[in-house]
Protein backbone atom coordinates (compact mmCIF):
# COMPACT_ATOMS: atom_id res chain seq x y z
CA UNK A 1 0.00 0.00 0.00
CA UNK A 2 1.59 3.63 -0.80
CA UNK A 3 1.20 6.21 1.47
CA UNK A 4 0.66 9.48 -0.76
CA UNK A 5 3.70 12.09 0.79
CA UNK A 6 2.53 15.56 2.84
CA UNK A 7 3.46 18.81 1.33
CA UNK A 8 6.21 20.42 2.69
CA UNK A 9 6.61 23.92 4.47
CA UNK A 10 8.10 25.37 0.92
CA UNK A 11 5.82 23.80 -1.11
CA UNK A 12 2.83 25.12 0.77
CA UNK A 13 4.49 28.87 0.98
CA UNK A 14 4.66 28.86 -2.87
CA UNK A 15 1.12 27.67 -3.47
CA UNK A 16 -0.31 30.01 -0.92
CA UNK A 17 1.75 32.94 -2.76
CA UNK A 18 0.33 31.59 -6.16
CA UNK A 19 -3.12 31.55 -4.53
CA UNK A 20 -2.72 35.11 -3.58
CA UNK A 21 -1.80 36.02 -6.87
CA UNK A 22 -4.84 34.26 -8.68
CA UNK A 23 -7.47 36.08 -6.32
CA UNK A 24 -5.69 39.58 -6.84
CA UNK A 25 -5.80 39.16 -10.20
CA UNK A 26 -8.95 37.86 -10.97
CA UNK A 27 -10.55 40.75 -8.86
CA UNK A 28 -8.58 43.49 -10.97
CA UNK A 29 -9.62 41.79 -14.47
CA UNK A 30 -12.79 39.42 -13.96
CA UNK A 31 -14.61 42.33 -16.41
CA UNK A 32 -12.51 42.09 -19.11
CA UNK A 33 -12.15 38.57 -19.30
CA UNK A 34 -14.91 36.35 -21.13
CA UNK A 35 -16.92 34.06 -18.91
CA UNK A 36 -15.31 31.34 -19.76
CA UNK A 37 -11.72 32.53 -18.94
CA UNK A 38 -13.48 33.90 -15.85
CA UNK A 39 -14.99 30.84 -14.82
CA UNK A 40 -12.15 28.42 -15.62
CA UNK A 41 -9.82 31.36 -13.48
CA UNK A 42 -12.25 30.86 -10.34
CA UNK A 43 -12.00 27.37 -10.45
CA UNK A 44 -8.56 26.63 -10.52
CA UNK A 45 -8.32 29.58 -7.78
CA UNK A 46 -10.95 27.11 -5.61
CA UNK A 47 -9.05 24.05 -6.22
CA UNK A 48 -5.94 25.42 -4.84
CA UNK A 49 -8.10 26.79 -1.91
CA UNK A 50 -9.19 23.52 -1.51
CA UNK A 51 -6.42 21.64 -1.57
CA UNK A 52 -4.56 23.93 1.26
CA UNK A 53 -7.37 23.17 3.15
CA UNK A 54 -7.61 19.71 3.23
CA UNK A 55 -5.51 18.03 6.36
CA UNK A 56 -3.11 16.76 5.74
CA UNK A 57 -1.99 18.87 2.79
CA UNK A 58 -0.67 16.48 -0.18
CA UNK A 59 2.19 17.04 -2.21
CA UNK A 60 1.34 15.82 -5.64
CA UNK A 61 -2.58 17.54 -5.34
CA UNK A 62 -0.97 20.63 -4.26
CA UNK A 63 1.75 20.37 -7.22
CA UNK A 64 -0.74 19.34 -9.43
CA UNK A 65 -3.46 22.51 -8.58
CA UNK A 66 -0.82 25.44 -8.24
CA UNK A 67 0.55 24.22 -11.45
CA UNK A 68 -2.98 24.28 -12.70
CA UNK A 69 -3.68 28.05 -11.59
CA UNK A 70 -0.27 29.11 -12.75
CA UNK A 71 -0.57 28.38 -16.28
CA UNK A 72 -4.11 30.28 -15.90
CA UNK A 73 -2.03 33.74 -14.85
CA UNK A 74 -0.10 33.23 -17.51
CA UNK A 75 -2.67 33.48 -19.83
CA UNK A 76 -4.69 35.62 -18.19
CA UNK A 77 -3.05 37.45 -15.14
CA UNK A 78 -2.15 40.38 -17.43
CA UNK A 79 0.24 42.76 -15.51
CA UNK A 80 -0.35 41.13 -12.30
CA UNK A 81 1.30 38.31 -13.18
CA UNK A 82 4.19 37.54 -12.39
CA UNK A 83 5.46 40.41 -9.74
CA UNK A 84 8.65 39.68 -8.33
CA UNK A 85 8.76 40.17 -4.98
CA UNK A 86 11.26 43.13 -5.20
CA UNK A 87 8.76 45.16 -6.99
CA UNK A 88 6.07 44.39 -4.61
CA UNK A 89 8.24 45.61 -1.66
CA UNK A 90 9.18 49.01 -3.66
CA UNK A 91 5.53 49.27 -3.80
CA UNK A 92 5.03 48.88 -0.16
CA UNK A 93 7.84 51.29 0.45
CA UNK A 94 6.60 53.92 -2.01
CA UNK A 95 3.30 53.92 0.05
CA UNK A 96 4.32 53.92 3.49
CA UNK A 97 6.78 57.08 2.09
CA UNK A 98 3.76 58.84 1.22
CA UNK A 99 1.53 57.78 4.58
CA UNK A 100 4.98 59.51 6.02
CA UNK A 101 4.96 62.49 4.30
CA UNK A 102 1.15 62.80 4.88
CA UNK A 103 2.14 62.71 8.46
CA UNK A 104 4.72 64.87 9.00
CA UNK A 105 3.14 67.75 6.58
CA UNK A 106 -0.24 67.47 8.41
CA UNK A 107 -0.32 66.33 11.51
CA UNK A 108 2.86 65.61 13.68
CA UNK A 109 7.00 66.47 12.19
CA UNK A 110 9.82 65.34 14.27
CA UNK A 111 12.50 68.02 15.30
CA UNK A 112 16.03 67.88 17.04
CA UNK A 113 16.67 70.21 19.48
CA UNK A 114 20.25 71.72 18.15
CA UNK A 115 20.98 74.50 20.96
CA UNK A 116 20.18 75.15 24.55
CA UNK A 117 18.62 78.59 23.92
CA UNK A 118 15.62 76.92 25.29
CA UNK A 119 16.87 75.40 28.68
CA UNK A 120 16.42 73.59 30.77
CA UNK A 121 12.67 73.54 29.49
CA UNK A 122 14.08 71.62 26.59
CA UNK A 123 18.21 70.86 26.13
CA UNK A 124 20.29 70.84 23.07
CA UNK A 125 23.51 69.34 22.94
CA UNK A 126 24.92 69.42 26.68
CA UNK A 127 28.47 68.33 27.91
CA UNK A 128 29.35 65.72 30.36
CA UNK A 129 32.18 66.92 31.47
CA UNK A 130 35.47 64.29 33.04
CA UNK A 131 38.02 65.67 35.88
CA UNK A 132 41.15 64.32 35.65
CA UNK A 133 41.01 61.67 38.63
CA UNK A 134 37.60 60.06 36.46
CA UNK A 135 37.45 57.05 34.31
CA UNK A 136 36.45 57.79 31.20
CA UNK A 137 33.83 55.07 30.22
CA UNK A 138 34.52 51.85 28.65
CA UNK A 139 33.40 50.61 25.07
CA UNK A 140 30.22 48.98 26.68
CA UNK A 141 29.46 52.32 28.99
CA UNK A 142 29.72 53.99 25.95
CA UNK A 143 27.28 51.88 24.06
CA UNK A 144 24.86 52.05 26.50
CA UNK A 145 24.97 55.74 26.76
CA UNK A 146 24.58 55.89 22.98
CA UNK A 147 21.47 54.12 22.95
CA UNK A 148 19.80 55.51 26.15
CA UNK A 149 21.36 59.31 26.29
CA UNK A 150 22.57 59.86 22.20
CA UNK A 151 26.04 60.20 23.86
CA UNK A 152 28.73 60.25 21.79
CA UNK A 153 32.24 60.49 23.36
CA UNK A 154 35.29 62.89 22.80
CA UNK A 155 39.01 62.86 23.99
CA UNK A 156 41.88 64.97 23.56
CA UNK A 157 44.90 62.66 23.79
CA UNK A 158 48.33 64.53 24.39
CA UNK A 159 50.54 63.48 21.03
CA UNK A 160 53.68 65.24 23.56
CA UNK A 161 54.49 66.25 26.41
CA UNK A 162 54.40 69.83 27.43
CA UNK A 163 51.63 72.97 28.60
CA UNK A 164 48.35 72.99 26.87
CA UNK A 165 47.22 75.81 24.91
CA UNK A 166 44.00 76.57 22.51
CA UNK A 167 45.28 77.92 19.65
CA UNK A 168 42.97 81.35 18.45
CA UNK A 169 42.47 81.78 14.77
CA UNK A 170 42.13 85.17 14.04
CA UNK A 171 40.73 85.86 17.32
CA UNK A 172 38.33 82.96 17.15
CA UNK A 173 39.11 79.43 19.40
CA UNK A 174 37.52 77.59 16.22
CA UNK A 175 36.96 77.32 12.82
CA UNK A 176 34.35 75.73 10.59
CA UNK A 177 35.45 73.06 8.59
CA UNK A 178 33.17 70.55 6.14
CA UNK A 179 33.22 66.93 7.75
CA UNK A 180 32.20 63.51 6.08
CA UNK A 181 33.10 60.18 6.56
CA UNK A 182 32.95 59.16 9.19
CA UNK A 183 32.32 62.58 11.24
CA UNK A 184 29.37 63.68 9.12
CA UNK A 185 25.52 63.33 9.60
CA UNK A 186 24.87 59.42 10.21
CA UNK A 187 28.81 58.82 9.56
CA UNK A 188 28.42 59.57 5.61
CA UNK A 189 26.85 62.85 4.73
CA UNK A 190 28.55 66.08 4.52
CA UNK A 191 27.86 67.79 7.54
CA UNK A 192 29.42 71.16 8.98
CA UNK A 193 31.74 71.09 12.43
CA UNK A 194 33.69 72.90 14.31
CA UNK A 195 37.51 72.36 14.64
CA UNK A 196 39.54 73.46 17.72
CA UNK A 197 43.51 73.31 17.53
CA UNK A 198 45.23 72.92 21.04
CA UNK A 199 49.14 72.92 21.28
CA UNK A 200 50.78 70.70 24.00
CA UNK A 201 54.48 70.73 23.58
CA UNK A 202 54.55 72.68 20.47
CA UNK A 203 52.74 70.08 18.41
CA UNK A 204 49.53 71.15 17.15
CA UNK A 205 46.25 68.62 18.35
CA UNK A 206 42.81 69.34 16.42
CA UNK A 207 39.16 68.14 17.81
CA UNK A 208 35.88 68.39 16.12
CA UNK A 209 33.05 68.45 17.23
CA UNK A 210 29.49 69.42 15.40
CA UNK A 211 28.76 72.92 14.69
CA UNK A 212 26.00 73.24 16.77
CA UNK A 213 27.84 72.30 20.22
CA UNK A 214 29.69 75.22 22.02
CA UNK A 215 32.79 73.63 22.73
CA UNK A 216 34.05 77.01 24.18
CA UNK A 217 32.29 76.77 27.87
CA UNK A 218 33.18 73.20 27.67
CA UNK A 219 36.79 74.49 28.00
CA UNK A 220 36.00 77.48 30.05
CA UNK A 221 34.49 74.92 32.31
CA UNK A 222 36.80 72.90 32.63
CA UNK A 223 40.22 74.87 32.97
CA UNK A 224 38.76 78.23 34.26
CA UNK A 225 35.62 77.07 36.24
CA UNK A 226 33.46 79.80 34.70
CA UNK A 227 31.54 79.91 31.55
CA UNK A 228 33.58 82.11 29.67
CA UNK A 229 36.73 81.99 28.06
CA UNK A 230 37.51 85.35 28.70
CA UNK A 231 38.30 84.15 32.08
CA UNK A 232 41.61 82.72 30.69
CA UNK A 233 44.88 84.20 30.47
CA UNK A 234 45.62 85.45 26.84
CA UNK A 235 49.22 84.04 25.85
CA UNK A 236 50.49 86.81 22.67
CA UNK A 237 53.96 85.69 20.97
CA UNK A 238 55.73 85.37 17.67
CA UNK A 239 57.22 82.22 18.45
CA UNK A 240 57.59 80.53 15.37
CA UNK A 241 56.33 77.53 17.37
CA UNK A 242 53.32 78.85 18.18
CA UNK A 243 52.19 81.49 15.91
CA UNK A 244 49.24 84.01 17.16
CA UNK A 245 47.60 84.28 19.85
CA UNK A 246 46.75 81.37 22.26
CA UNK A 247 44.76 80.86 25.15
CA UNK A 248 47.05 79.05 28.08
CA UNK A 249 44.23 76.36 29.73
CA UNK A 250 46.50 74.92 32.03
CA UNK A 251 49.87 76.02 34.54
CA UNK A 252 50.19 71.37 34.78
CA UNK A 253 52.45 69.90 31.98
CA UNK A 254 50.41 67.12 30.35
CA UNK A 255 52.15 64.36 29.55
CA UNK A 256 52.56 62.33 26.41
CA UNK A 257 49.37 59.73 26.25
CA UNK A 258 47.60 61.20 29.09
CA UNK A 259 43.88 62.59 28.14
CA UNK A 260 43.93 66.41 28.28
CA UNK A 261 39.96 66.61 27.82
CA UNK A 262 37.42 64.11 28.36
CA UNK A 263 34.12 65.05 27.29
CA UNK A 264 30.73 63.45 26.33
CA UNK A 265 28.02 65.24 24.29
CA UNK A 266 24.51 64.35 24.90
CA UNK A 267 22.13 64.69 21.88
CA UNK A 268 19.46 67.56 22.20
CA UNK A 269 15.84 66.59 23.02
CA UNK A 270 14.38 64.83 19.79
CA UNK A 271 10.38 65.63 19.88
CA UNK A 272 7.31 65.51 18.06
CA UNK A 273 5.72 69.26 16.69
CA UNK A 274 1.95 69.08 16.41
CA UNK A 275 1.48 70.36 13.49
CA UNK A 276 -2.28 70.18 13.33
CA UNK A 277 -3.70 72.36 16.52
CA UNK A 278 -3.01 75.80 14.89
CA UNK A 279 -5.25 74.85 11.81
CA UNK A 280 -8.05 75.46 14.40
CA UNK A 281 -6.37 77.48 17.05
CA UNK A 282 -4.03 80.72 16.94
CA UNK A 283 -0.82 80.46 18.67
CA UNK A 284 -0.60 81.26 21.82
CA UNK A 285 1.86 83.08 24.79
CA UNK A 286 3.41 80.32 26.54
CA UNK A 287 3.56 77.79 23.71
CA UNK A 288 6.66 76.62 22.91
CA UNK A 289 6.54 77.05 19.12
CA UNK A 290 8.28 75.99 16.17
CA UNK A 291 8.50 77.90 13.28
CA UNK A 292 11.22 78.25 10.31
CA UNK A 293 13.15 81.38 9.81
CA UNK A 294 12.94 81.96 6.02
CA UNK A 295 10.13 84.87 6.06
CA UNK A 296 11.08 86.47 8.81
CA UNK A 297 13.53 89.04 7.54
CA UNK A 298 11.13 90.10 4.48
CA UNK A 299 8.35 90.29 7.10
CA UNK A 300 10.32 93.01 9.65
CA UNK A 301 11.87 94.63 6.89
CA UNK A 302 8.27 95.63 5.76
CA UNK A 303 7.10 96.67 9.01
CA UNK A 304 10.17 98.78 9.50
CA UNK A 305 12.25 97.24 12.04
CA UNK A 306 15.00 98.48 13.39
CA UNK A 307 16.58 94.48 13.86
CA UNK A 308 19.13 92.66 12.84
CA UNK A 309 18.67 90.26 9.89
CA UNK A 310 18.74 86.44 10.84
CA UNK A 311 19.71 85.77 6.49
CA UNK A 312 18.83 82.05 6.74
CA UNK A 313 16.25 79.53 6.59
CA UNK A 314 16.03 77.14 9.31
CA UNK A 315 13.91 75.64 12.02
CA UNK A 316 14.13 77.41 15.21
CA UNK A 317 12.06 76.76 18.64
CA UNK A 318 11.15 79.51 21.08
CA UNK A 319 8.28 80.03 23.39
CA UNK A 320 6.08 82.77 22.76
CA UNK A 321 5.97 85.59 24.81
CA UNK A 322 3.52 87.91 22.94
CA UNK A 323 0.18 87.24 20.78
CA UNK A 324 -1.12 90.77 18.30
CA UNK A 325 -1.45 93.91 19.82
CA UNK A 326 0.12 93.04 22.94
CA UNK A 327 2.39 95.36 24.63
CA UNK A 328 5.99 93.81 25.97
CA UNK A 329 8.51 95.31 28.20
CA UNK A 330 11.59 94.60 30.20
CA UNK A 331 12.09 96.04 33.69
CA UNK A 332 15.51 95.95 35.20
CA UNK A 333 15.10 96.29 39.02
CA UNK A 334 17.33 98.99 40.14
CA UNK A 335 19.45 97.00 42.35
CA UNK A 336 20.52 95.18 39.84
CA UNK A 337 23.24 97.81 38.97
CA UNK A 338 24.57 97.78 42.50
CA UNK A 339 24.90 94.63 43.72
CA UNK A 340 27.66 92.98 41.40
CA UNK A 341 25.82 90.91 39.38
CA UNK A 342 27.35 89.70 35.80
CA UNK A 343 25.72 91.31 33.26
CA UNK A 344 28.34 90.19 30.52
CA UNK A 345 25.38 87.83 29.44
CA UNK A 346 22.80 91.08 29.19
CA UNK A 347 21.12 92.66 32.51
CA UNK A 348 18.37 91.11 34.16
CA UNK A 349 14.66 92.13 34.40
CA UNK A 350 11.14 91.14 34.55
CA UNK A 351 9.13 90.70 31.60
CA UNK A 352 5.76 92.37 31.32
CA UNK A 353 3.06 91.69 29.20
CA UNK A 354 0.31 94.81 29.10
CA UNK A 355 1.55 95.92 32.17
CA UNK A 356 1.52 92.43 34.05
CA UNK A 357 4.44 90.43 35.54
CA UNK A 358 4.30 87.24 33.08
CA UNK A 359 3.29 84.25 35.27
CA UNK A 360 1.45 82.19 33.29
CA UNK A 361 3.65 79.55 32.87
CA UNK A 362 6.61 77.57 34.68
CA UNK A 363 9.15 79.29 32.45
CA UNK A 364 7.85 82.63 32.65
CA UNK A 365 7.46 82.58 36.84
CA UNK A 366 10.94 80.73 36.54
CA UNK A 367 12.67 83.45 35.00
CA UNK A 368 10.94 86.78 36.66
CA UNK A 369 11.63 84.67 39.72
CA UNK A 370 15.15 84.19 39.01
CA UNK A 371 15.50 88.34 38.05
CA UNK A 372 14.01 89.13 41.64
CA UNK A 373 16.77 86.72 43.34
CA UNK A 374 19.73 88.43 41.49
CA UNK A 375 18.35 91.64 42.31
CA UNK A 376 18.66 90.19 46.24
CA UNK A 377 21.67 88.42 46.04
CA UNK A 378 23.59 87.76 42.75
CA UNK A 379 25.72 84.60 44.41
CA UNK A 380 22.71 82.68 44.75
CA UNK A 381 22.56 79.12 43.29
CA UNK A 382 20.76 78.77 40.29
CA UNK A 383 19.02 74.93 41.15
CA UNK A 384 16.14 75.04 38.53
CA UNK A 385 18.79 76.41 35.63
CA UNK A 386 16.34 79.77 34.40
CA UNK A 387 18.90 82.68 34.20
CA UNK A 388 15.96 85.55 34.22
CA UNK A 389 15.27 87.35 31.20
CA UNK A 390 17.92 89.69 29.74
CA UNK A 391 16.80 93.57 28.97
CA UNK A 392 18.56 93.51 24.92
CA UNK A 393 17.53 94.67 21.59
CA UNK A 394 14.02 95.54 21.14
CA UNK A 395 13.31 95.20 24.55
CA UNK A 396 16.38 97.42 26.14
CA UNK A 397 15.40 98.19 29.82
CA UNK A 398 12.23 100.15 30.24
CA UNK A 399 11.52 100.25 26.48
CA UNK A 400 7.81 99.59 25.14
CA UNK A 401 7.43 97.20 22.50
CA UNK A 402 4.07 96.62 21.02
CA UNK A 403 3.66 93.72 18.47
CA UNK A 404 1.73 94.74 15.40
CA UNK A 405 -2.14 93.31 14.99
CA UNK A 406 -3.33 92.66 11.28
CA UNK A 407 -5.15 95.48 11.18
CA UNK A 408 -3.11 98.19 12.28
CA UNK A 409 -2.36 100.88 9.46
CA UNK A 410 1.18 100.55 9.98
CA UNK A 411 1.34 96.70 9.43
CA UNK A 412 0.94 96.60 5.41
CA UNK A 413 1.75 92.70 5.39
CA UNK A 414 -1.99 91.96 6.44
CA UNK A 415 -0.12 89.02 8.59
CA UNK A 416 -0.33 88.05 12.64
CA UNK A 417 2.87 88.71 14.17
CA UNK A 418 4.04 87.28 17.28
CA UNK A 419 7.08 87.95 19.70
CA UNK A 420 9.22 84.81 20.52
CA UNK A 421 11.62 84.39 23.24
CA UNK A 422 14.23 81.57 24.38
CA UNK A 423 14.00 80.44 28.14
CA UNK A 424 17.59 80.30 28.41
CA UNK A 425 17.69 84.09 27.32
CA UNK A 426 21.36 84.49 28.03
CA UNK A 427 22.15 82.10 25.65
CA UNK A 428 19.23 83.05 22.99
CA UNK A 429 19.51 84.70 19.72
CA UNK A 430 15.56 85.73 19.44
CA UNK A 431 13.02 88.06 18.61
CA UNK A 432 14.85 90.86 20.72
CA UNK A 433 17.13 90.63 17.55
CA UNK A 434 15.65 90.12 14.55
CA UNK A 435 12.09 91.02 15.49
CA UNK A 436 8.21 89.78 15.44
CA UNK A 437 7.31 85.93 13.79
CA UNK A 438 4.92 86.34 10.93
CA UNK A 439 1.86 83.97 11.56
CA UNK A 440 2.85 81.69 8.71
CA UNK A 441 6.17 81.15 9.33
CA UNK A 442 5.09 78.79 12.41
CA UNK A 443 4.83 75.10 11.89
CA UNK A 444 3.47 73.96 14.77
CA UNK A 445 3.46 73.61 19.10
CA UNK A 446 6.18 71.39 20.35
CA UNK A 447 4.54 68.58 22.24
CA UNK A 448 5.75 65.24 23.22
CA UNK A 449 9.70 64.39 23.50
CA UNK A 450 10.52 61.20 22.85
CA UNK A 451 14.06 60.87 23.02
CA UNK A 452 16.83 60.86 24.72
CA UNK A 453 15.18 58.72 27.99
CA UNK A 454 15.66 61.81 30.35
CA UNK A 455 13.57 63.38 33.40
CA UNK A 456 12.31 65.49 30.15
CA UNK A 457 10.43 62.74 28.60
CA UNK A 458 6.83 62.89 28.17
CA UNK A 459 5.14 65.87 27.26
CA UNK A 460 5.81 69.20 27.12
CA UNK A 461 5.39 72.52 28.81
């Protein structure tokens, strides 16, 4: 007695993909086929059903029906038949591209956070910073801090022994420099950075990092214990070993192999910009907003604005401080001029909003709250990390600013403007410089951040 053999796991994959085939194509051409064709094509596409059905599946029915169906699409599967599988997955790809781009245009667009000009509310790039008696983390610290924290890891290794020094050029610690494999955007495109030269022992050491990080406090941090490299002492010669100017970082001579600098760089807060709220809803003061740059030179030019040109189109994030009409000022309490406080970073005041103390929300009370301190006592710790708005720009000390409504006579754009402001003003280059946000410049209201895996996550203020 022969015992008929069981399909195997291969042979039923193909005949189910065969199957799938038949029924797609007989649904996309049953009305131009005759009834015959038609009828025959349904059959052999219920045979095959059939015989996957049946437990167990055989090997020579199954053979026998898929071979049966696929001499059918070859007659009459038209372009449907046969697709190779490549082309079906380009397909796929082609439409979840455009479900993307659907997405991101309409309703939410991803953004990285380059800068901390809105901190600590949400963080650029920020430095971990290593003293010399810490170990610098292994290969598998450093993997895990990739993953959870976007941490990537720089070192300054001494090539020789001798004093360290950052080299100025022209007056500048850096320069910008193109960077590609493997330093630029996801290790192969061209990306812009910034190179630093150091000089330990007369032999020149360079370190790049991306344009975006400020590599200077990193070193004012580190070898002057301020934030400002101004704090160093300035090192002039003709030397022909060292030519220019050069800042001396440190009195210790650093010996051949030892680290220098030990630094990591956390990535700025990735998060998602609802796009879709302001399609219903103006803009609002308090929202942290992002909006790109590109019309907002045209738009203050028109108005008249006394500001300073931003001359590029990017995607910036600030919170706004000001909706139409409203009236801003800066108030600089007067002991703020007599009690010592560092004002190399603009002075400090409260920010008003049609004659009201802005309190709304946790960075505006942060900030006036932080002004009121320095005006007390200008040693005091800073634990939350808001400086307290700086009086610069359009909103010098004292100085009314209103923001143009649509239909004011002197506002020939016919556009909403807004006034935007960084948390971290210290640190911010915002509307106090190049003026008001048209209406549709913004994009959308930051809203959830979703990486890296800091006390940040979640959503947003």
């Amino acid at each position: 007695m022969t015992t008929e053999k069981k399909a195997t796991r291969s042979q039923r994959k193909g005949a189910k993909e065969i199957l799938r085939l038949g029924l797609k194509s007989l649904a996309f051409r049953k009305d131009l086929l005759s009834k015959q064709d038609a009828d025959e094509f349904d059959q052999a596409n219920s045979s095959l059903l059939a015989a996957l059905k049946k437990k167990p599946v055989l090997s020579d029915e199954l053979e026998e029906k898929a071979q049966k169906l696929d001499s059918i699409l070859k007659k009459s599967g038209g372009p449907y038949y046969h697709k190779k599988t490549w082309v079906e997955n380009v397909e796929m790809l082609l439409v979840a591209a455009i479900v993307v781009i659907g997405i991101r245009s309409f309703f939410i667009q991803p953004f990285i956070i380059p800068t901390n000009s809105m901190f600590p509310s949400f963080s650029g790039m920020q430095p971990k910073i290593y003293a010399d008696y810490e170990k610098v983390p292994n290969f598998f610290e450093r993997a895990m801090d990739k993953v959870f924290l976007g941490a990537s890891h720089y070192k300054l290794t001494a090539q020789s022994s001798g004093e360290l020094y950052l080299k100025l050029n022209g007056g500048a610690p850096f320069r910008f420099v193109d960077g590609g494999f493997p330093n630029g955007r996801f290790f192969v495109f061209p990306t812009t950075l910034r190179k630093y030269t150091f000089e330990i022992g007369g032999k020149e050491h360079d370190l790049t990092v991306p344009a975006e990080f400020d590599l200077d406090e990193v070193i004012a941090r580190k070898f002057a214990g301020t934030e400002d490299l101004r704090d160093l002492p300035l090192i002039v010669t003709q030397d022909s070993d060292f030519s220019g100017n050069r800042l001396k970082l440190s009195e210790r001579v650093i010996k051949k192999g030892e680290t220098a600098l030990a630094f990591d760089v956390l990535l700025g807060d990735a998060l998602f910009v609802d796009r879709m709220s302001y399609n219903f809803i103006s803009p609002q003061a308090g929202d942290p907003a992002v909006f790109r740059t590109g019309k907002i030179d045209e738009f203050n030019r028109r108005l008249k604005m006394p500001v300073r040109p931003i001359g590029e189109d990017k995607y910036y994030i600030k919170r706004i401080v000001g909706e139409p009409a409203d009236s801003l000022e800066i108030r600089v309490p007067d002991t703020i001029f007599t009690n010592g406080t560092d004002v190399r970073k603009g002075v400090p005041g409260l920010l008003f909003k049609n004659n009201e103390v802005l309190m709304t929300q946790k960075a505006f009370r942060e900030n006036n709250e932080r002004t009121q301190i320095l005006s007390e006592d200008p040693n005091a710790p800073n634990h939350l990390g808001f400086p307290g708005y700086r009086a610069e720009g359009l909103l010098t000390n004292r100085k009314l600013l209103r923001i143009p409504s649509k239909k004011d006579a002197d506002n020939p754009t016919g556009i909403y403007a807004y006034f935007a402001m960084g948390d971290n003003s210290t640190d911010s280059l915002d509307g106090r410089s190049w003026g008001f946000v048209p209406e549709n410049a913004i994009i959308g209201r930051a809203w959830f951040i979703y990486y890296p895996f800091t006390k940040r996550w979640g959503f947003t203020e």
